[in-house]
C-alpha atoms as a PDB file:
ATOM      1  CA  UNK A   1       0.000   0.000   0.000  1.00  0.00           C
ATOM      2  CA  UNK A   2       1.289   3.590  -0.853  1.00  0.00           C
ATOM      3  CA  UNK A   3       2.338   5.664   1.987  1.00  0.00           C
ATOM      4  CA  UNK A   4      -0.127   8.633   2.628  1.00  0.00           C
ATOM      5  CA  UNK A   5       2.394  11.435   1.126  1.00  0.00           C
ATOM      6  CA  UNK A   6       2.613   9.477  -1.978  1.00  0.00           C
ATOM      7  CA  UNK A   7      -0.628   9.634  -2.933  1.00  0.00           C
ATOM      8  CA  UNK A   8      -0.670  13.086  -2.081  1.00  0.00           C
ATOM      9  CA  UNK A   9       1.786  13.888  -4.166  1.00  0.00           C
ATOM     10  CA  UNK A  10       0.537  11.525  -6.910  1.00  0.00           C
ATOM     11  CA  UNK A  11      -3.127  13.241  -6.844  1.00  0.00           C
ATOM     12  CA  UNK A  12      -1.538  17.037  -7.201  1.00  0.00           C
ATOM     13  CA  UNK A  13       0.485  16.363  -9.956  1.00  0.00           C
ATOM     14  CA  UNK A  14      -1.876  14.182 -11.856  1.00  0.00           C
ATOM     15  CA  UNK A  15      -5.627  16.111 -11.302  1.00  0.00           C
ATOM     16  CA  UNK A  16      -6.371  19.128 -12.637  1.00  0.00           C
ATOM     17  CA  UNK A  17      -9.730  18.779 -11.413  1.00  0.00           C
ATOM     18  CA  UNK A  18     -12.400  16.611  -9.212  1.00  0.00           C
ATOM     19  CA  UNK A  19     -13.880  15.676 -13.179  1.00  0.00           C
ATOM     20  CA  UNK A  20     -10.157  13.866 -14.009  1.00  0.00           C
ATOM     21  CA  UNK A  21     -10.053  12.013 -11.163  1.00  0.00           C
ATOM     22  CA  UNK A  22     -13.776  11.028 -11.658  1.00  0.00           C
ATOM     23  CA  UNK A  23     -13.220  10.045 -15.262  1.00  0.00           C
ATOM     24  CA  UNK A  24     -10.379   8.000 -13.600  1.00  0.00           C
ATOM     25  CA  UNK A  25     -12.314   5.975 -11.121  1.00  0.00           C
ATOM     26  CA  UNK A  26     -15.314   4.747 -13.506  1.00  0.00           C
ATOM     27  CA  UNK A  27     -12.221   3.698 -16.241  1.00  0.00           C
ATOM     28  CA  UNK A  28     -10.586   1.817 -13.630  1.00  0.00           C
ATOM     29  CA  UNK A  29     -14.342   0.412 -12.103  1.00  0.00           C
ATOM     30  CA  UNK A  30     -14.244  -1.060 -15.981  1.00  0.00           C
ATOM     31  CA  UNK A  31     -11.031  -2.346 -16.249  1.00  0.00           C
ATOM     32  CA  UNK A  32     -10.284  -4.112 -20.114  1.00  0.00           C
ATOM     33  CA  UNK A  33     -13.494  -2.273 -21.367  1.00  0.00           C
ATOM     34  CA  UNK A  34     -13.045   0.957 -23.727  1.00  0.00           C
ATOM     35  CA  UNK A  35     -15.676   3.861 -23.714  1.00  0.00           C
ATOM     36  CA  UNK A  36     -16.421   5.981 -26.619  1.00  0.00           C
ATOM     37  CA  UNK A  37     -16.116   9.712 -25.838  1.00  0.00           C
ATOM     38  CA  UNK A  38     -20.048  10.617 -25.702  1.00  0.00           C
ATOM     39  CA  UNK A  39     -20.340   7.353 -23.264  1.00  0.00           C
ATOM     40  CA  UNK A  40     -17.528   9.366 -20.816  1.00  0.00           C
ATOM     41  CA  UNK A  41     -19.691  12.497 -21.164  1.00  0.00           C
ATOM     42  CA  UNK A  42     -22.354  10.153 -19.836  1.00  0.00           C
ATOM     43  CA  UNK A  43     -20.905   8.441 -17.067  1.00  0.00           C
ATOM     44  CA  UNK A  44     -19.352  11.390 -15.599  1.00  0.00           C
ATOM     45  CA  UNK A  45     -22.127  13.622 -16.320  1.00  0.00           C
ATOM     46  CA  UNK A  46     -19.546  16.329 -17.744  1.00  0.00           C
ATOM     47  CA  UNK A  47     -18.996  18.329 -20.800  1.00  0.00           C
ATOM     48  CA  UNK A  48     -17.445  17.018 -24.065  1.00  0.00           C
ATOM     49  CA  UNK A  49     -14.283  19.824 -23.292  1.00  0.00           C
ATOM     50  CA  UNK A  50     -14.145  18.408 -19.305  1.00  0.00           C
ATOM     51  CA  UNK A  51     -14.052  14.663 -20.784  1.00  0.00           C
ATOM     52  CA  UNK A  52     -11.492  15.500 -23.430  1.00  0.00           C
ATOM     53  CA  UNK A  53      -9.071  17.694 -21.188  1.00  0.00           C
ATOM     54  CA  UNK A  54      -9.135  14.569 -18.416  1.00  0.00           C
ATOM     55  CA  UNK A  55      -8.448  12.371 -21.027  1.00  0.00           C
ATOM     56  CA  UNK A  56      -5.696  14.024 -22.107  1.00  0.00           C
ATOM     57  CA  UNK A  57      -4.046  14.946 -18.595  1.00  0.00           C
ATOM     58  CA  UNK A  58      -4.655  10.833 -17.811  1.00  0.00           C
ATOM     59  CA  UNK A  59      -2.809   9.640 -20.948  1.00  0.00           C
ATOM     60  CA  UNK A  60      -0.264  12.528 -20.200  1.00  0.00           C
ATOM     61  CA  UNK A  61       0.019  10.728 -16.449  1.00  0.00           C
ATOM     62  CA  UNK A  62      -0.080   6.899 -17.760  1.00  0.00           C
ATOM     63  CA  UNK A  63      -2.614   6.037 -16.533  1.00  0.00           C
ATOM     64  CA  UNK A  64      -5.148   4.946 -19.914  1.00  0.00           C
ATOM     65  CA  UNK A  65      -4.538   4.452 -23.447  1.00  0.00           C
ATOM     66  CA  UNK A  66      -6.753   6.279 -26.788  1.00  0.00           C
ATOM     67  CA  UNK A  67      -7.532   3.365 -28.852  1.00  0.00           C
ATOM     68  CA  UNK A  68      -7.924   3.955 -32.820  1.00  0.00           C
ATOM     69  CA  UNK A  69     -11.211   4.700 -32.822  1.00  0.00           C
ATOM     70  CA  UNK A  70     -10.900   7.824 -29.698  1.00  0.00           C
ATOM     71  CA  UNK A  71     -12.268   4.757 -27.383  1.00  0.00           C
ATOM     72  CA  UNK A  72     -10.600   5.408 -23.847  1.00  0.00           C
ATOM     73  CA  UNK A  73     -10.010   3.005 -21.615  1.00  0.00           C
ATOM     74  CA  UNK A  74      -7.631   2.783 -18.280  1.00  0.00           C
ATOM     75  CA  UNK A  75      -4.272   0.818 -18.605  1.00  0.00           C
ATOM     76  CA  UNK A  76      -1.735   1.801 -16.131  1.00  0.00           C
ATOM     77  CA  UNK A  77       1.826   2.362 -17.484  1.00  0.00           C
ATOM     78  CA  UNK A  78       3.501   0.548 -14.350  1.00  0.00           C
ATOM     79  CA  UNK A  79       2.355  -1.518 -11.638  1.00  0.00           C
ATOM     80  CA  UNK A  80       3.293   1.358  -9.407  1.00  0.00           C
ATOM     81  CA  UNK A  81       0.511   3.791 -10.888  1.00  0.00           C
ATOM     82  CA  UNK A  82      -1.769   0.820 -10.987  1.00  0.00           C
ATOM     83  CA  UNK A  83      -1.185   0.800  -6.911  1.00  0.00           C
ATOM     84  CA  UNK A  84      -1.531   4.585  -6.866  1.00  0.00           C
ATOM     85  CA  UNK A  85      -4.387   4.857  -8.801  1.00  0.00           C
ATOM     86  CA  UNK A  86      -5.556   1.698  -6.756  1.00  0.00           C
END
């Protein structure tokens, strides 16, 4: 488990806002399963912009892969952001 100041320091520098780190929990509640961009807008109940800014600062962090198609779905770089993210 990931001592408290690490995942601290792991949520500054990774969230821009509460809607990135929301985005991030309902990818990783589906892991293996990738989500269309309008489905995101959906689940999270955000914007298109909101969606496609946390997509981009999560694929900046690691932390999920755009498919071909602009599907989205979470796949951790390392085992270590897997834990953080965890």
């Amino acid at each position: 488990m990931p001592q408290r100041q690490e995942v601290a320091n792991f949520i500054r520098s990774t969230f821009r806002s509460v809607w990135s780190l929301e985005l991030l929990c309902f990818l990783r509640a589906n892991p293996g399963q990738a989500h269309r961009p309008e489905e995101l807008v959906a689940a999270i109940r955000g914007s298109e912009l909101v969606v496609s800014q946390s997509v981009d600062g999560l694929l900046a962090a690691g932390l999920v892969v755009v498919e071909e198609d602009g599907a989205v779905r979470y796949a951790p770089a390392s085992p270590d952001l897997d834990r953080l993210a965890e």
